[in-house]
N, C-alpha and C. Protein backbone atom coordinates (compact mmCIF):
# COMPACT_ATOMS: atom_id res chain seq x y z
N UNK A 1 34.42 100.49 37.67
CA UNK A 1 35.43 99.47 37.84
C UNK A 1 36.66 99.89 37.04
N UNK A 2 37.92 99.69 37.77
CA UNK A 2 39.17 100.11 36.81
C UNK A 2 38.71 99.16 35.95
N UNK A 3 39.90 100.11 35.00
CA UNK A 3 40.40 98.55 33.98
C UNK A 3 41.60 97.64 34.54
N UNK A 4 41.28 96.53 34.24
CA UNK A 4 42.41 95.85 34.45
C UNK A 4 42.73 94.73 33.41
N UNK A 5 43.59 95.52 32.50
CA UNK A 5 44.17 94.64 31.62
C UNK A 5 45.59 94.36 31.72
N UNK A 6 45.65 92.97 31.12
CA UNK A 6 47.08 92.61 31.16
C UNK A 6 47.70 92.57 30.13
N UNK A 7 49.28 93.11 29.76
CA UNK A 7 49.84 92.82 28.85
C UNK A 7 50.30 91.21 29.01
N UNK A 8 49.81 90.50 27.60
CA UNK A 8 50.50 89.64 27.78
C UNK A 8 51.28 89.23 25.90
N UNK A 9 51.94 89.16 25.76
CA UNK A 9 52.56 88.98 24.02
C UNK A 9 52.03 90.24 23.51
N UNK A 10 52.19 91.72 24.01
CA UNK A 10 51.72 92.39 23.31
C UNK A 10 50.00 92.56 23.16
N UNK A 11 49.10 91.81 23.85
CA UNK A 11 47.86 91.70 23.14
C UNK A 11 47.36 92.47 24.76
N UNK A 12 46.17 93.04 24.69
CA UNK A 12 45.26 93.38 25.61
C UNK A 12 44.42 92.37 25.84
N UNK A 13 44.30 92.03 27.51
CA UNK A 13 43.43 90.63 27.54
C UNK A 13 43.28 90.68 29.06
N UNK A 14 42.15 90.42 29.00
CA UNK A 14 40.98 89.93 30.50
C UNK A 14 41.56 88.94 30.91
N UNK A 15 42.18 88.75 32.53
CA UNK A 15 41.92 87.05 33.13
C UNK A 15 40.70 86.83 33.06
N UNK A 16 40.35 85.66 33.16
CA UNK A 16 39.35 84.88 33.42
C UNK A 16 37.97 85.11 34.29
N UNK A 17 38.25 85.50 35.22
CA UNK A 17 38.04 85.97 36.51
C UNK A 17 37.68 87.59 36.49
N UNK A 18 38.38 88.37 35.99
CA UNK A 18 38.08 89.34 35.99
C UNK A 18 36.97 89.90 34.41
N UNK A 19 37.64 88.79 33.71
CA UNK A 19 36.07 89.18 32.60
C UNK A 19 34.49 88.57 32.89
N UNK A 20 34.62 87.58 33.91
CA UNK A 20 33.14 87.28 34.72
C UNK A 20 32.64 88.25 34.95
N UNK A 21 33.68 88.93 35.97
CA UNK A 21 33.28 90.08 37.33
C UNK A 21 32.59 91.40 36.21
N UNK A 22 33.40 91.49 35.35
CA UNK A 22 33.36 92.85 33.77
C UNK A 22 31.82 92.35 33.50
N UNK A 23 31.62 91.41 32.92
CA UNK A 23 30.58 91.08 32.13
C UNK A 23 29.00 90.56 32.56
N UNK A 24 29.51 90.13 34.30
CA UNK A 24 28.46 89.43 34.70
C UNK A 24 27.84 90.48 36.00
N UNK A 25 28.39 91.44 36.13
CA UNK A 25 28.21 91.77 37.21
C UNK A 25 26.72 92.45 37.50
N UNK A 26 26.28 93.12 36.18
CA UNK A 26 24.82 93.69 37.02
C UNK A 26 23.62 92.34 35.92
N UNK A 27 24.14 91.03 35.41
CA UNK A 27 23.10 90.71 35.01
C UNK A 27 22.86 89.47 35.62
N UNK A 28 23.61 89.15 36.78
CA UNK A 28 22.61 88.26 38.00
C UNK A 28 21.74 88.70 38.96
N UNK A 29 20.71 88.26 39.17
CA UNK A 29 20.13 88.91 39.87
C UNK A 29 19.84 87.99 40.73
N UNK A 30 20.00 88.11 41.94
CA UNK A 30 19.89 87.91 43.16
C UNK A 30 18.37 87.24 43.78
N UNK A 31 18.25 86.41 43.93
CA UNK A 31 16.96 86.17 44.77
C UNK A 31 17.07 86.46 46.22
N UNK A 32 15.77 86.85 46.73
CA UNK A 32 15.44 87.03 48.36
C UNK A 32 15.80 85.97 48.73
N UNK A 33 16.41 85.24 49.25
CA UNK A 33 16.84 83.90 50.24
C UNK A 33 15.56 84.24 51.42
N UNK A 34 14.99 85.03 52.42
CA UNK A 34 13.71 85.26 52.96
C UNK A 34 12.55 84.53 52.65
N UNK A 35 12.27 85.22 51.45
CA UNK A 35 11.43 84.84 50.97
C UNK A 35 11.14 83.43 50.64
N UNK A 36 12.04 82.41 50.65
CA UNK A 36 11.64 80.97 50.15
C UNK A 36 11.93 80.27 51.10
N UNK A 37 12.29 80.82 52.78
CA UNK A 37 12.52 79.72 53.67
C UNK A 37 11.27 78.75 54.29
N UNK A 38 11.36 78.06 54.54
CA UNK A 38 10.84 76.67 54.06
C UNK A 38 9.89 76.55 55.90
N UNK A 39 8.97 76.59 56.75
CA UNK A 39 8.73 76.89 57.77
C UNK A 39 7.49 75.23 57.93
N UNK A 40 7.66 74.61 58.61
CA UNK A 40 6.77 73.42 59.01
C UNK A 40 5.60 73.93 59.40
N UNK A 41 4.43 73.42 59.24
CA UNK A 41 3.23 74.16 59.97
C UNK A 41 3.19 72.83 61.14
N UNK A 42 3.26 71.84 60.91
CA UNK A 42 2.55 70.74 62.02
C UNK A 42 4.06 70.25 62.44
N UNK A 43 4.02 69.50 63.81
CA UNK A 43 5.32 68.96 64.49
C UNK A 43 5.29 67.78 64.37
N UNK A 44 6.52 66.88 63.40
CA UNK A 44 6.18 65.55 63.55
C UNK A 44 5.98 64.80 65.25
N UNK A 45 7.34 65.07 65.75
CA UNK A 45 7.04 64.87 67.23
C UNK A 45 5.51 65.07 68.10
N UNK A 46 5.18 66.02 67.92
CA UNK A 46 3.95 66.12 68.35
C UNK A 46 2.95 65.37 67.82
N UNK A 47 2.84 65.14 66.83
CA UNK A 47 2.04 64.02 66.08
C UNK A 47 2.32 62.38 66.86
N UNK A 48 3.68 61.85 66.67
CA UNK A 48 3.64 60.61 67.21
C UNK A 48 3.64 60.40 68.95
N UNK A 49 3.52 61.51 69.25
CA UNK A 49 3.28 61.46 71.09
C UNK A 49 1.52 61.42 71.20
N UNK A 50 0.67 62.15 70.38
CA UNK A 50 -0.41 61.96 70.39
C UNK A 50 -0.91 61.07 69.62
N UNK A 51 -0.07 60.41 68.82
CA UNK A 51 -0.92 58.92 68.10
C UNK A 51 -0.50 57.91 69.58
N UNK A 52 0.88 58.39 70.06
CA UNK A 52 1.16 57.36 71.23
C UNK A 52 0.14 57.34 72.19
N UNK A 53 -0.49 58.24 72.20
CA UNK A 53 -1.82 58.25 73.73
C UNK A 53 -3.35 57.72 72.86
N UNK A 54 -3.45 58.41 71.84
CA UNK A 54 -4.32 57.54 71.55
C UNK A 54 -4.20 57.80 69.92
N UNK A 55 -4.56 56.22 69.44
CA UNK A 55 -4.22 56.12 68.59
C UNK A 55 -5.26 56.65 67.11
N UNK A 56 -4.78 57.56 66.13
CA UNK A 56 -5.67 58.08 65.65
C UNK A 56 -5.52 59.59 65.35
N UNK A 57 -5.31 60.45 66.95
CA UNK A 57 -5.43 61.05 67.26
C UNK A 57 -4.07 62.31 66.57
N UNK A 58 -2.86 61.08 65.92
CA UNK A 58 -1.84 62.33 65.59
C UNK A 58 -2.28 62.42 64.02
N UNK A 59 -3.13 61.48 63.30
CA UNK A 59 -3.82 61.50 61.95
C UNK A 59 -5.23 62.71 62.09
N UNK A 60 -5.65 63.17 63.73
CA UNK A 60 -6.39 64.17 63.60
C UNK A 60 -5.71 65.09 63.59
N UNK A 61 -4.51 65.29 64.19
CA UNK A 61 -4.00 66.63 64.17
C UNK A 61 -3.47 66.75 62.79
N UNK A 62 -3.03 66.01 62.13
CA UNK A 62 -2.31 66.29 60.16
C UNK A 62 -3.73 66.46 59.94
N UNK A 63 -4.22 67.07 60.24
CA UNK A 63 -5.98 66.71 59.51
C UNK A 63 -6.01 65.55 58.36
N UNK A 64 -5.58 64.16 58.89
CA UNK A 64 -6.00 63.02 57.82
C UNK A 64 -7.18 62.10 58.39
N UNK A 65 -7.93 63.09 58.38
CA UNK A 65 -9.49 62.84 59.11
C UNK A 65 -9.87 60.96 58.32
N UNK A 66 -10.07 60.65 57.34
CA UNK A 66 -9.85 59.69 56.58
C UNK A 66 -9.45 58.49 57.06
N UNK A 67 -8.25 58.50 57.81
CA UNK A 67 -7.29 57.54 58.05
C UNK A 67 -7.39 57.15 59.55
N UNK A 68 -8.54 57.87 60.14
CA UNK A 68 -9.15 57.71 61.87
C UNK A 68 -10.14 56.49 61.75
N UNK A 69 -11.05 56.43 61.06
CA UNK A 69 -11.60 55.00 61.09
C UNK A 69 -10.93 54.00 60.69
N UNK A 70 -10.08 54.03 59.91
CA UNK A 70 -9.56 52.58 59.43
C UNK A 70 -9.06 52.17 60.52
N UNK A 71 -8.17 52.96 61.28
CA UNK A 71 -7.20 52.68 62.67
C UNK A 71 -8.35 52.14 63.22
N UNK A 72 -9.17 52.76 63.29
CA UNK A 72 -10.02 52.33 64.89
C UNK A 72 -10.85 50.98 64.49
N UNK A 73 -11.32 50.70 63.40
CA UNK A 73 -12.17 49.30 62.39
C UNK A 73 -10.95 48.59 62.85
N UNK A 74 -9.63 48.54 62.56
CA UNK A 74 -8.33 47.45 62.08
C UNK A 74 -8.33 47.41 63.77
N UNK A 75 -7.85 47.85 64.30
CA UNK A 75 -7.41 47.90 66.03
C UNK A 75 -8.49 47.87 66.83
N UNK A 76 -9.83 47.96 66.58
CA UNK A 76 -10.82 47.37 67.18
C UNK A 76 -11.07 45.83 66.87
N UNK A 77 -10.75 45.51 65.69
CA UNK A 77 -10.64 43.85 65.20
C UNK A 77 -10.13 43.31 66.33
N UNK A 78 -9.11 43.90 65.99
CA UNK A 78 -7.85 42.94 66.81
C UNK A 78 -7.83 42.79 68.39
N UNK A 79 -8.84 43.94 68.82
CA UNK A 79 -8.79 44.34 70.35
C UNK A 79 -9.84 42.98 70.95
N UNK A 80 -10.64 42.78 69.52
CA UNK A 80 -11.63 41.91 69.63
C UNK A 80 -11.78 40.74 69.88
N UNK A 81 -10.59 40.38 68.70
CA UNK A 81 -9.85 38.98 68.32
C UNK A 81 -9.49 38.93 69.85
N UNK A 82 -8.33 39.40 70.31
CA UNK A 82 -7.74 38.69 71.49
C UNK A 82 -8.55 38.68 72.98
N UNK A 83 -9.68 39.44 73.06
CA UNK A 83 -10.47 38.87 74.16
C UNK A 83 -11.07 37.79 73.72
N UNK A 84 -11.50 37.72 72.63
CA UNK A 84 -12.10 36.51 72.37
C UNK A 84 -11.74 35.19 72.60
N UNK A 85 -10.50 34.94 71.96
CA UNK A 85 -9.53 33.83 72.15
C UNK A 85 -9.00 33.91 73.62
N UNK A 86 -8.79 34.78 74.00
CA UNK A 86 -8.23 34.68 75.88
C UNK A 86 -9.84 34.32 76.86
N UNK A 87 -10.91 34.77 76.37
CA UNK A 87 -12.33 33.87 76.90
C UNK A 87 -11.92 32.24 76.63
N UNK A 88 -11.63 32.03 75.14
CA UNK A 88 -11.72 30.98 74.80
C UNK A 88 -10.76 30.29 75.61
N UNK A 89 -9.17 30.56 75.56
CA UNK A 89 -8.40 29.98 75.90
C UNK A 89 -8.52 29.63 77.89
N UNK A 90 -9.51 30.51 78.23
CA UNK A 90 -9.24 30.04 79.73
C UNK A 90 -10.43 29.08 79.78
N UNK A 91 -11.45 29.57 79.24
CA UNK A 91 -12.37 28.32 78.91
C UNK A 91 -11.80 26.90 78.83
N UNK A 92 -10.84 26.63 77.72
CA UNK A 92 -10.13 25.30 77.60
C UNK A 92 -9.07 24.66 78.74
N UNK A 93 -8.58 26.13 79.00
CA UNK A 93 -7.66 26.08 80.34
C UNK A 93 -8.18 24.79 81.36
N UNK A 94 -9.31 25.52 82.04
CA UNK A 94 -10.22 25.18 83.31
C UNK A 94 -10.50 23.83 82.24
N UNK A 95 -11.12 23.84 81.22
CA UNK A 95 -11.53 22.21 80.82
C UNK A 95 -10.48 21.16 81.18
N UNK A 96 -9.33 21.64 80.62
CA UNK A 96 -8.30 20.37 80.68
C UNK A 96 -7.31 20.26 81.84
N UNK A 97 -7.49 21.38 83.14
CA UNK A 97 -7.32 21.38 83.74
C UNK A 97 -8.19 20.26 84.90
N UNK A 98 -9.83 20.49 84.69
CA UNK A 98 -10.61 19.78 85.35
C UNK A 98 -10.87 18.20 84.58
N UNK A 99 -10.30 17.90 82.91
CA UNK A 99 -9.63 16.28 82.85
C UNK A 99 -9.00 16.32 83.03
N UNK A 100 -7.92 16.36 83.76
CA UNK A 100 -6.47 15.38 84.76
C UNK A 100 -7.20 14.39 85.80
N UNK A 101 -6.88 13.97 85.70
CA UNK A 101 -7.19 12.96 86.92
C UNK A 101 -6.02 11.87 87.53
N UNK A 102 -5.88 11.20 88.39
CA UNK A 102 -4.95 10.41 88.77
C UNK A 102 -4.84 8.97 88.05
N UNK A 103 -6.39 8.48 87.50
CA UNK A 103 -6.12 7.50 86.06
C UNK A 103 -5.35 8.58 85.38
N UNK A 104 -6.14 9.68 84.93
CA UNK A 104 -5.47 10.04 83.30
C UNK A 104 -4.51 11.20 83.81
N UNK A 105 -3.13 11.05 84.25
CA UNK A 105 -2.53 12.59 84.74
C UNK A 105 -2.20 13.76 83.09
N UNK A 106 -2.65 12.70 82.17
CA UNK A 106 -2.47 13.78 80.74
C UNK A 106 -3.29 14.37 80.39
N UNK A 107 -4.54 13.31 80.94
CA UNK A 107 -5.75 14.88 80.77
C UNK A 107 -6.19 14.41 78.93
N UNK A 108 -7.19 15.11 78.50
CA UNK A 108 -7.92 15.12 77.13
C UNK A 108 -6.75 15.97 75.96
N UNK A 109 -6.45 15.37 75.37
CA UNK A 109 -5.06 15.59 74.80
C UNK A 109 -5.76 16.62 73.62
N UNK A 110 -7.48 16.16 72.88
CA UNK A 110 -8.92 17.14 72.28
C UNK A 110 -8.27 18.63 73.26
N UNK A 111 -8.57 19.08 74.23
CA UNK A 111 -8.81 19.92 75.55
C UNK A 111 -7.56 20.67 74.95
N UNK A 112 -6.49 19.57 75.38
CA UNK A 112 -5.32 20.96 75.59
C UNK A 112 -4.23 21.08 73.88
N UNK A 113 -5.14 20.70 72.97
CA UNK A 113 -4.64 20.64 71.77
C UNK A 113 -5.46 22.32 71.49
N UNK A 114 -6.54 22.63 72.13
CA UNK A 114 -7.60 23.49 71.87
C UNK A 114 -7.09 24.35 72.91
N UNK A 115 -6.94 24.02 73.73
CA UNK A 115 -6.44 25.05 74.61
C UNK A 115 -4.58 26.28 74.32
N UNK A 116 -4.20 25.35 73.73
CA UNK A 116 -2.70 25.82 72.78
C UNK A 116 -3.20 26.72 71.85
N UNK A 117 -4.12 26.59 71.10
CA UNK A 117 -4.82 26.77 69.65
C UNK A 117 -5.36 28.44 69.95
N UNK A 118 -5.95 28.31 70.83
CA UNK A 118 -6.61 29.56 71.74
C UNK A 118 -5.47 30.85 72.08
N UNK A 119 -4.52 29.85 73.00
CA UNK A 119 -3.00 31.00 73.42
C UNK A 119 -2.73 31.50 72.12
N UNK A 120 -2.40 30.34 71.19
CA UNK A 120 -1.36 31.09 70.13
C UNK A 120 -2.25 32.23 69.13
N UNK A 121 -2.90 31.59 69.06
CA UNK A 121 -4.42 32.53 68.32
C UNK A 121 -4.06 34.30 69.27
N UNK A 122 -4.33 34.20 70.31
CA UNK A 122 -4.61 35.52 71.45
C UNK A 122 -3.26 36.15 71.04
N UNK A 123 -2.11 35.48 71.48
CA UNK A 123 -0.73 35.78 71.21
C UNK A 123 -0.25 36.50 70.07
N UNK A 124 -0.86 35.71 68.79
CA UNK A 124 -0.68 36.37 67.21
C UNK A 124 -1.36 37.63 66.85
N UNK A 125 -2.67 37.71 67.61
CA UNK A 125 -3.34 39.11 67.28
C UNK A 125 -3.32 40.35 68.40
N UNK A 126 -2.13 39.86 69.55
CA UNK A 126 -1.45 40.60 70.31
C UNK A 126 -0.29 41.80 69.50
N UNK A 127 0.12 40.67 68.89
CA UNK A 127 1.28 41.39 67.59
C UNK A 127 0.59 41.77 66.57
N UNK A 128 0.14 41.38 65.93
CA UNK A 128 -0.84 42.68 64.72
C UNK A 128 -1.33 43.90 65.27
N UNK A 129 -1.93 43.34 66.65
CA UNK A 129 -2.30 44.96 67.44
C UNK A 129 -1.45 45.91 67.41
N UNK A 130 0.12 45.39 67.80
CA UNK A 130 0.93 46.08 68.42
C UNK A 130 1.28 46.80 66.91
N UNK A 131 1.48 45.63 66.09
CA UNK A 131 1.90 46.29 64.28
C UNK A 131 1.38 47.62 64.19
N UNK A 132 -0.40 47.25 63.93
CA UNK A 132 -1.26 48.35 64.07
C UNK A 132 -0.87 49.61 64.77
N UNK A 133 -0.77 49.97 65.85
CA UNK A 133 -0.27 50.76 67.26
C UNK A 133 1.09 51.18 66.21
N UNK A 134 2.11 50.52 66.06
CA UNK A 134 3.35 51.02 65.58
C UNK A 134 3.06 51.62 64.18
N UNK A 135 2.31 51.13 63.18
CA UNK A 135 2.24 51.69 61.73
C UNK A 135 1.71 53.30 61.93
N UNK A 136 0.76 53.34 62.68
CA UNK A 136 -0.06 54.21 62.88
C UNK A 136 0.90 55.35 63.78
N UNK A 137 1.86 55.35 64.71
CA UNK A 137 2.88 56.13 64.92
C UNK A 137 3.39 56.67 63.99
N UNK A 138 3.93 55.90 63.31
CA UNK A 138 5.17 55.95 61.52
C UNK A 138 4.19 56.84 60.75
N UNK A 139 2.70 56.53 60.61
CA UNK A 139 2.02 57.41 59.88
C UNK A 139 1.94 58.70 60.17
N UNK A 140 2.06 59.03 61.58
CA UNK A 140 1.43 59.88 61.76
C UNK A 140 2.43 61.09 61.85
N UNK A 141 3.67 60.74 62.02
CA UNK A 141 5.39 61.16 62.34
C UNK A 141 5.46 61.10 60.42
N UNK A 142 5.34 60.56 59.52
CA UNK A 142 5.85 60.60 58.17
C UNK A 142 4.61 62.07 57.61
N UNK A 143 3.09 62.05 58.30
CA UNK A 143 2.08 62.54 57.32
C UNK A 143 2.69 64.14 58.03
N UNK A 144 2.39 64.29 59.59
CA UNK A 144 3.62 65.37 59.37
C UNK A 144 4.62 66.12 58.82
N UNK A 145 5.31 65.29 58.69
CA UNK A 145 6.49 65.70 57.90
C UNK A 145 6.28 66.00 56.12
N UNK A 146 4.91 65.49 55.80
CA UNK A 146 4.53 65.86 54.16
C UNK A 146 3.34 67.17 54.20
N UNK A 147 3.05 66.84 55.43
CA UNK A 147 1.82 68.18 55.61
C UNK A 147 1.91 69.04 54.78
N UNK A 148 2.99 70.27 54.06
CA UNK A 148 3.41 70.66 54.12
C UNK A 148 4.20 70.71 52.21
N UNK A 149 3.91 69.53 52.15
CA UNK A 149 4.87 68.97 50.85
C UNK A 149 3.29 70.14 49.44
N UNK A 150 3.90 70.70 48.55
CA UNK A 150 3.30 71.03 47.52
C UNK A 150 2.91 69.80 46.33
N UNK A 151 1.88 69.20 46.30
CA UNK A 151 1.65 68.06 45.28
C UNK A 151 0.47 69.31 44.20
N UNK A 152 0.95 70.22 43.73
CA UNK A 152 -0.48 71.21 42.61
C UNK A 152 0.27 70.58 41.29
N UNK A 153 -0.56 70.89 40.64
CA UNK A 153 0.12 70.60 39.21
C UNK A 153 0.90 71.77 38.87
N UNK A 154 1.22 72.90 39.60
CA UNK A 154 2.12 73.92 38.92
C UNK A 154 3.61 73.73 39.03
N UNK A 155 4.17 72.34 39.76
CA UNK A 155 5.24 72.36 39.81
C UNK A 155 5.77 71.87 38.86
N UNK A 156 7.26 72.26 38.72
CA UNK A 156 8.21 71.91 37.35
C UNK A 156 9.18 71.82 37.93
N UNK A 157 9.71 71.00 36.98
CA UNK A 157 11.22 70.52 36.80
C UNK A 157 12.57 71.61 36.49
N UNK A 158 13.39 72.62 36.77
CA UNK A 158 14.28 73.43 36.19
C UNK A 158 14.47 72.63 34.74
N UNK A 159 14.37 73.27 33.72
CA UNK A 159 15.33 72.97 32.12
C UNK A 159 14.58 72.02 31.68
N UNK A 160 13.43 71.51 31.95
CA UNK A 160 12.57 70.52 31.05
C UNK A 160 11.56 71.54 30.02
N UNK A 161 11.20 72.22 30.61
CA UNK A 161 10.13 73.15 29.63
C UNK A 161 11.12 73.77 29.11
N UNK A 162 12.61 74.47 29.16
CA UNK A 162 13.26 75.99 28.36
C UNK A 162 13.90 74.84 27.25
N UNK A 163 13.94 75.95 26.24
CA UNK A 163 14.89 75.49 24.83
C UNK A 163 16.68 75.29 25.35
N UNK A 164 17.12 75.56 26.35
CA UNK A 164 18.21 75.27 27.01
C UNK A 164 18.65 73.81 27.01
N UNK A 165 19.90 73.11 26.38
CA UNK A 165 19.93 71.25 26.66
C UNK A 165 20.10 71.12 27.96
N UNK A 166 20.11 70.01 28.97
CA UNK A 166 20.42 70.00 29.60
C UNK A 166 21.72 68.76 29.77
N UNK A 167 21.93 68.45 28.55
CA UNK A 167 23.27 67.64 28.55
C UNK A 167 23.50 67.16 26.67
N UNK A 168 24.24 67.66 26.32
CA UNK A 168 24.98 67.53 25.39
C UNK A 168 26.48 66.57 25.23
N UNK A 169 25.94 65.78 24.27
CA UNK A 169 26.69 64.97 23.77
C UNK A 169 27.13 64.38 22.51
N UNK A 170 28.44 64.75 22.50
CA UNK A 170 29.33 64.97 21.00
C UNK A 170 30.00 63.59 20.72
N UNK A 171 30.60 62.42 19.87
CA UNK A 171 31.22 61.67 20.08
C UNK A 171 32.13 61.84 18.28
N UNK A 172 33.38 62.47 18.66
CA UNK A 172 34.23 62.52 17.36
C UNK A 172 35.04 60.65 16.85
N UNK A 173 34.97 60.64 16.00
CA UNK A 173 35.41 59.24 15.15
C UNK A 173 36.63 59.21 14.45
């Protein structure tokens, strides 16, 4: 490297810039950028298209083998719940359908108080199903995307372990 000094008042002196370039030049060393690129093994997309067909199924592909029965225990409940109550509810249906009569055109007011009770029942564990169905997408699209994540105990923080501060603070009076 030339020299490049400047006169300035008589004195010999480095810009700024050029005493970096002087001083720093062979003691950075360079990392492989290659070497640390970052490559997904599992596709979130692909995960929530196969939890979309069946549900479970994108928690088999993250291999979160674990998290396949709970889906299927919780969403079999519920698959349960609402035939049940839709038996029930047509059951009450046909009841208070068959008290109307032309004395009573209101029918057993018991009947279709039970028969409401039944819909809304079927209706409510229609939507937890669906909850279920949707959480289990989100899971399966988020566990993807961590597949992948390093949780070992060898990771560190930059500047917590070195004798280096990492913020210094002076306050003159």
């Amino acid at each position: 490297m030339a020299q490049s000094f400047k006169k300035s008042d008589g004195l010999n002196s480095f810009n700024s810039f050029e005493a970096k370039e002087f001083f720093l030049k062979d003691s950075i060393v360079k990392k492989d950028t290659a070497a640390y690129t970052f490559k997904m093994t599992r596709t979130p997309m692909k995960a929530v298209m196969y939890s979309a067909i069946l549900p479970g199924l994108g928690q088999f592909y993250n291999k979160s083998y674990w998290k396949i029965p709970i889906i299927g225990v919780i969403g079999g409940y519920f698959v349960y719940e609402i035939v049940k109550n839709n038996n029930s509810y047509l059951d009450y249906k046909i009841s208070y359908a068959n008290s109307q009569s032309p004395i009573s055109p209101g029918g057993d007011s018991r009947l279709k108080l039970l028969r409401d009770f039944y819909r809304d029942q079927r209706d409510q564990f229609y939507l937890y199903a669906a909850m279920v169905y949707l959480i289990n997408i989100v899971d399966a699209y988020v566990d993807a995307h961590l597949f992948d994540f390093d949780v070992s105990d060898k990771i560190q923080i930059g500047g917590l372990k070195s004798s280096n501060k990492l913020l210094n603070l002076k306050i003159n009076l």
